[in-house]
C-alpha atoms as a PDB file:
ATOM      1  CA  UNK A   1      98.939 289.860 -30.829  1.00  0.00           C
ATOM      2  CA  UNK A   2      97.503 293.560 -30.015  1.00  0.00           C
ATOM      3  CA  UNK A   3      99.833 293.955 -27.275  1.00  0.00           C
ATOM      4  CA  UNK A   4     102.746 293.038 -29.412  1.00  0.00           C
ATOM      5  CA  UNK A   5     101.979 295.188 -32.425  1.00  0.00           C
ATOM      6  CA  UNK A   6     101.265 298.164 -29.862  1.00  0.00           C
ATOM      7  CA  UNK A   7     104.664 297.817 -28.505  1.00  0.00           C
ATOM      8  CA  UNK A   8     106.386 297.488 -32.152  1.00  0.00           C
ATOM      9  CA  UNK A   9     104.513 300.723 -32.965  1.00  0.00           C
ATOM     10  CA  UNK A  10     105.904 302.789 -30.074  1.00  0.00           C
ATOM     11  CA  UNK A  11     109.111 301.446 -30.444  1.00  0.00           C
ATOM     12  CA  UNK A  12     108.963 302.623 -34.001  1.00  0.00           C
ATOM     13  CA  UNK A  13     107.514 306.167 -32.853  1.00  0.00           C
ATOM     14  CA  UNK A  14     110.354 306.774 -30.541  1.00  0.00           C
ATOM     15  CA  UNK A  15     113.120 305.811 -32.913  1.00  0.00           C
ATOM     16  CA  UNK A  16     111.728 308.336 -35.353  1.00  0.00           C
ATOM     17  CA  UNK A  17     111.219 311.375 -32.946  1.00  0.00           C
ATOM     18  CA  UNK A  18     115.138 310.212 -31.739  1.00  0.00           C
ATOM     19  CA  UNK A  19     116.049 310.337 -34.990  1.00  0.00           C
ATOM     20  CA  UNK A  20     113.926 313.398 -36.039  1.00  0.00           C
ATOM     21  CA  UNK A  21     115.596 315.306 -32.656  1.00  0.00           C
ATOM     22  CA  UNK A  22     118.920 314.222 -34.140  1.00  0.00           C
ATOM     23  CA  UNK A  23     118.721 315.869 -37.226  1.00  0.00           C
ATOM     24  CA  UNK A  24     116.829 318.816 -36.165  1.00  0.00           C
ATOM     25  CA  UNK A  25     119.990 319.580 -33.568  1.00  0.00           C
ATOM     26  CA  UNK A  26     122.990 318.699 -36.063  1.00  0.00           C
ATOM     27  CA  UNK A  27     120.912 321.213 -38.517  1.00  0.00           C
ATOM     28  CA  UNK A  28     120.477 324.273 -35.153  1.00  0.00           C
ATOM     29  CA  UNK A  29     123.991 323.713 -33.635  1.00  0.00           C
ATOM     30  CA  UNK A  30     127.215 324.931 -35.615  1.00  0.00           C
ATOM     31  CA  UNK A  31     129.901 323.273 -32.948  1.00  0.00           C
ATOM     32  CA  UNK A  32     132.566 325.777 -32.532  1.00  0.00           C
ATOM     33  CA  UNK A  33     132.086 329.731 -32.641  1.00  0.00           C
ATOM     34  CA  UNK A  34     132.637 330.221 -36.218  1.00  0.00           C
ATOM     35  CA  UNK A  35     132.209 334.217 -35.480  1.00  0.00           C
ATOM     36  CA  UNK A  36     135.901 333.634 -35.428  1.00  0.00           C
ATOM     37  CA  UNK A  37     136.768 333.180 -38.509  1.00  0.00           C
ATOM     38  CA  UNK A  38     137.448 335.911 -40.243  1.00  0.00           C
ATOM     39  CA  UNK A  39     138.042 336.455 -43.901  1.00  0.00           C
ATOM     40  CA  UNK A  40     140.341 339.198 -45.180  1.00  0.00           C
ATOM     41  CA  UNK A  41     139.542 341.639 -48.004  1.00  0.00           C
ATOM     42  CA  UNK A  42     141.673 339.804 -50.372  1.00  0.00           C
ATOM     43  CA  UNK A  43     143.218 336.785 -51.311  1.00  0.00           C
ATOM     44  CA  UNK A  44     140.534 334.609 -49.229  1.00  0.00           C
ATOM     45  CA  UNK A  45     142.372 330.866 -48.432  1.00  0.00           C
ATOM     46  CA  UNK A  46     139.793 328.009 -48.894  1.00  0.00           C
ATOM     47  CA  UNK A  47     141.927 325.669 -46.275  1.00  0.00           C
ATOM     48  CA  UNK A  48     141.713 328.934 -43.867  1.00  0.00           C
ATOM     49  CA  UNK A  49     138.468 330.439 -44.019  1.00  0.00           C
ATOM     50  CA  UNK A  50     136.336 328.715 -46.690  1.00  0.00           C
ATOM     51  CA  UNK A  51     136.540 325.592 -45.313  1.00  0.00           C
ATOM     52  CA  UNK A  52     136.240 325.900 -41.881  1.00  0.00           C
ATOM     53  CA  UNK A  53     133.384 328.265 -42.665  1.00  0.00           C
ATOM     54  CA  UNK A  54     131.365 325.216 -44.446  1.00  0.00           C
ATOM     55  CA  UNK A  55     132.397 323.114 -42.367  1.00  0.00           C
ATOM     56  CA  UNK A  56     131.068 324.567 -39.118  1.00  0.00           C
ATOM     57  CA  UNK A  57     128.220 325.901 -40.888  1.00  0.00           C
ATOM     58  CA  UNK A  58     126.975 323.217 -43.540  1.00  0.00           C
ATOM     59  CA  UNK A  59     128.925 320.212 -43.350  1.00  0.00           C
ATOM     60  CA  UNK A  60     128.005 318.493 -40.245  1.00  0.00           C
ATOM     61  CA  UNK A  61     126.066 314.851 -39.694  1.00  0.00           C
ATOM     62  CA  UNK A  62     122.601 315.176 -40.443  1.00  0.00           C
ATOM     63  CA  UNK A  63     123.379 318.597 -43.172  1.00  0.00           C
ATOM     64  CA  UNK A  64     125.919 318.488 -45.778  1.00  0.00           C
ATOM     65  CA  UNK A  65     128.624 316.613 -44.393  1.00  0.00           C
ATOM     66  CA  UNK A  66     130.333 313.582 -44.372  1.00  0.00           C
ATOM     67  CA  UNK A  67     127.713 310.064 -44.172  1.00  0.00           C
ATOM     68  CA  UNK A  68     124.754 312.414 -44.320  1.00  0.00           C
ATOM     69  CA  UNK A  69     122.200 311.964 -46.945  1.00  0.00           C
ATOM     70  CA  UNK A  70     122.733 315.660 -48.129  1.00  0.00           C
ATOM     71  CA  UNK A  71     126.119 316.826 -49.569  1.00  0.00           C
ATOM     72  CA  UNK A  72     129.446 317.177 -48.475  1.00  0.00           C
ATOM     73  CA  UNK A  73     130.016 320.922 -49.017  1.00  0.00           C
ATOM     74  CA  UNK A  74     133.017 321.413 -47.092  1.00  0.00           C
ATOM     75  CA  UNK A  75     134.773 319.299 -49.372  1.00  0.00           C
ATOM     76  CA  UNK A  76     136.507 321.472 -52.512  1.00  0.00           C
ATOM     77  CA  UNK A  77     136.023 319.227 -55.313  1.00  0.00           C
ATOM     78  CA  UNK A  78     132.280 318.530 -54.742  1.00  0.00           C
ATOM     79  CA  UNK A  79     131.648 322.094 -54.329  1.00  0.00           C
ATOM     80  CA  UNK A  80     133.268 323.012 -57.977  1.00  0.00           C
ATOM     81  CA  UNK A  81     131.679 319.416 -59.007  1.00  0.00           C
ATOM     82  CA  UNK A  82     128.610 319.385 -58.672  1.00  0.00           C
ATOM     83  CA  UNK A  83     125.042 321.396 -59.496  1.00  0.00           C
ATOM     84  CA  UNK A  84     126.698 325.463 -59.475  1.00  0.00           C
ATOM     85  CA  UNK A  85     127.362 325.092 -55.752  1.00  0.00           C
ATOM     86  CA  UNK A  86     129.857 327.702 -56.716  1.00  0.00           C
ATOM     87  CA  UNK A  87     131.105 328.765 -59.977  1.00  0.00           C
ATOM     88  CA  UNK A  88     134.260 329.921 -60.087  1.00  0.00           C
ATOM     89  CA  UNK A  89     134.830 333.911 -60.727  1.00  0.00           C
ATOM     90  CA  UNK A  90     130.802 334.192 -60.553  1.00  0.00           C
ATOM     91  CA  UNK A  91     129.648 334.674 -57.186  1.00  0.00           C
ATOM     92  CA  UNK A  92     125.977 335.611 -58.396  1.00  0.00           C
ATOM     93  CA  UNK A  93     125.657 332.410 -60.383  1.00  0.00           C
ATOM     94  CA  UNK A  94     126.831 330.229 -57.307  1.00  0.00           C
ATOM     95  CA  UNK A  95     124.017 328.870 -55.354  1.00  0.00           C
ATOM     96  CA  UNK A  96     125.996 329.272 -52.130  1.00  0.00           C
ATOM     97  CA  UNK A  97     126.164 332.782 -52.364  1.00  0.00           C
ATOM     98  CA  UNK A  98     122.666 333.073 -53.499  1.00  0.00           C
ATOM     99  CA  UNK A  99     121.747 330.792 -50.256  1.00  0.00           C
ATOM    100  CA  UNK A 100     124.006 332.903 -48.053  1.00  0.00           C
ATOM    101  CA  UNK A 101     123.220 336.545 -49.362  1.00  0.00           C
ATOM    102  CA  UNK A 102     119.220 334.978 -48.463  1.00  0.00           C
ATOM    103  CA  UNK A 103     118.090 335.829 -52.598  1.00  0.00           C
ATOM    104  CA  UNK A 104     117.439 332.157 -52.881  1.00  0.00           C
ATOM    105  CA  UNK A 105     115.276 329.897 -50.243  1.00  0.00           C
ATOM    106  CA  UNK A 106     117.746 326.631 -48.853  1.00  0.00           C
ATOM    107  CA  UNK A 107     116.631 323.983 -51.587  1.00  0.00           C
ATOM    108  CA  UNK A 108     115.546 321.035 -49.227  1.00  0.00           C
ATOM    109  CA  UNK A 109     112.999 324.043 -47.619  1.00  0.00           C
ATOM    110  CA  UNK A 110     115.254 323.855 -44.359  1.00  0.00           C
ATOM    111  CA  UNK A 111     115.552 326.951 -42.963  1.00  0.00           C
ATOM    112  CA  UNK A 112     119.741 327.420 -42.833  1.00  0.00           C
ATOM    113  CA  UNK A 113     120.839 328.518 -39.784  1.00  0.00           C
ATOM    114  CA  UNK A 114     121.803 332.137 -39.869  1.00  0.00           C
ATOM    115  CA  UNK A 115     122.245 333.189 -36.196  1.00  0.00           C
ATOM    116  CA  UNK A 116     126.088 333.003 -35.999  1.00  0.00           C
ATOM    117  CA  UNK A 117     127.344 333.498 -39.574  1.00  0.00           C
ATOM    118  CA  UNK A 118     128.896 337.145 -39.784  1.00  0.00           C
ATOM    119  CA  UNK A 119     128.953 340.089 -42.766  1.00  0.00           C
ATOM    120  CA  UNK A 120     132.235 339.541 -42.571  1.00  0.00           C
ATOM    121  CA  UNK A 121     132.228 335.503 -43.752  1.00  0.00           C
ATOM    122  CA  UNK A 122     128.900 336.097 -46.183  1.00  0.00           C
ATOM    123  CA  UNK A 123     131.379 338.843 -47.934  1.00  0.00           C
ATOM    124  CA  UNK A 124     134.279 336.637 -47.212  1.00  0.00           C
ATOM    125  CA  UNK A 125     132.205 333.704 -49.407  1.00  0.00           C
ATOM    126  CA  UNK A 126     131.516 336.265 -51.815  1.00  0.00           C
ATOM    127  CA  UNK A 127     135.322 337.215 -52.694  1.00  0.00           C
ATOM    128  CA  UNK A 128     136.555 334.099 -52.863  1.00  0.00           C
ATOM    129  CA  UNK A 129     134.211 332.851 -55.437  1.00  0.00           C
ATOM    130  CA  UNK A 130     135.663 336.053 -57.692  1.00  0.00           C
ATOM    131  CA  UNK A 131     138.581 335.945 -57.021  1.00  0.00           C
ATOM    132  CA  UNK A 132     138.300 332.380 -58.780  1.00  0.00           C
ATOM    133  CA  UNK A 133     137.368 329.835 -55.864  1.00  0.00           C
ATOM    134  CA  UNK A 134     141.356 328.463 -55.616  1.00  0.00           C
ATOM    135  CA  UNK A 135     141.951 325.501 -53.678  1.00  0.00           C
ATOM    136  CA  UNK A 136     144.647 327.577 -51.463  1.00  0.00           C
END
């Protein structure tokens, strides 16, 4: 019986540190260079750079994407939706921006991984959101 419940505790220790590597990877790794997308000065596109942006940034298994237990923030509607994620014409009252500009902490207390987003796209994110956050 102590043999059995030492092997049903191991397996249980691995599947957690699989599943803790997992997440901690999805959360470090940002898939494609994202360094090239580029926002313009004006009339930012959500289907162009916003999206991809999020996407390659937030939204991925494990983060904010799609089946993951956080939010889907590459996704327009949920963005507008739900708790100020961004508010429309208000870029200092979104909590994007506020996450991205680094005046507020990430929520959960994971650190967000800054290494390849650019001036460029944190400005990018900025403009968009006053310029009215279209779905264009």
């Amino acid at each position: 019986m102590k043999q059995k419940l030492y092997k049903s505790s191991k397996f249980i220790l691995l599947i957690g540190l699989i599943s803790l590597t997992l997440v901690i990877t999805a959360c470090n790794s940002t898939g494609p260079d994202i360094s090239a997308i580029v926002f313009p000065d004006k009339n930012v596109s959500f289907m162009n750079q916003v999206e991809p942006f999020m996407k390659y940034n937030c939204a991925y298994l494990g983060c904010h994407g799609v089946n993951s237990p956080g939010e889907e923030l590459s996704d327009y509607t949920y963005l507008l939706s739900a708790n100020s994620y961004i508010t429309p014409g208000n870029p200092d009252a979104s909590l994007v921006i506020q996450i991205l500009e680094k005046r507020l902490p990430h929520p959960a207390n994971y650190p967000i991984y800054f290494a390849n987003i650019t001036a460029n796209q944190i400005k990018g994110m900025r403009t968009w959101v006053a310029e009215g956050a279209l779905n264009n």
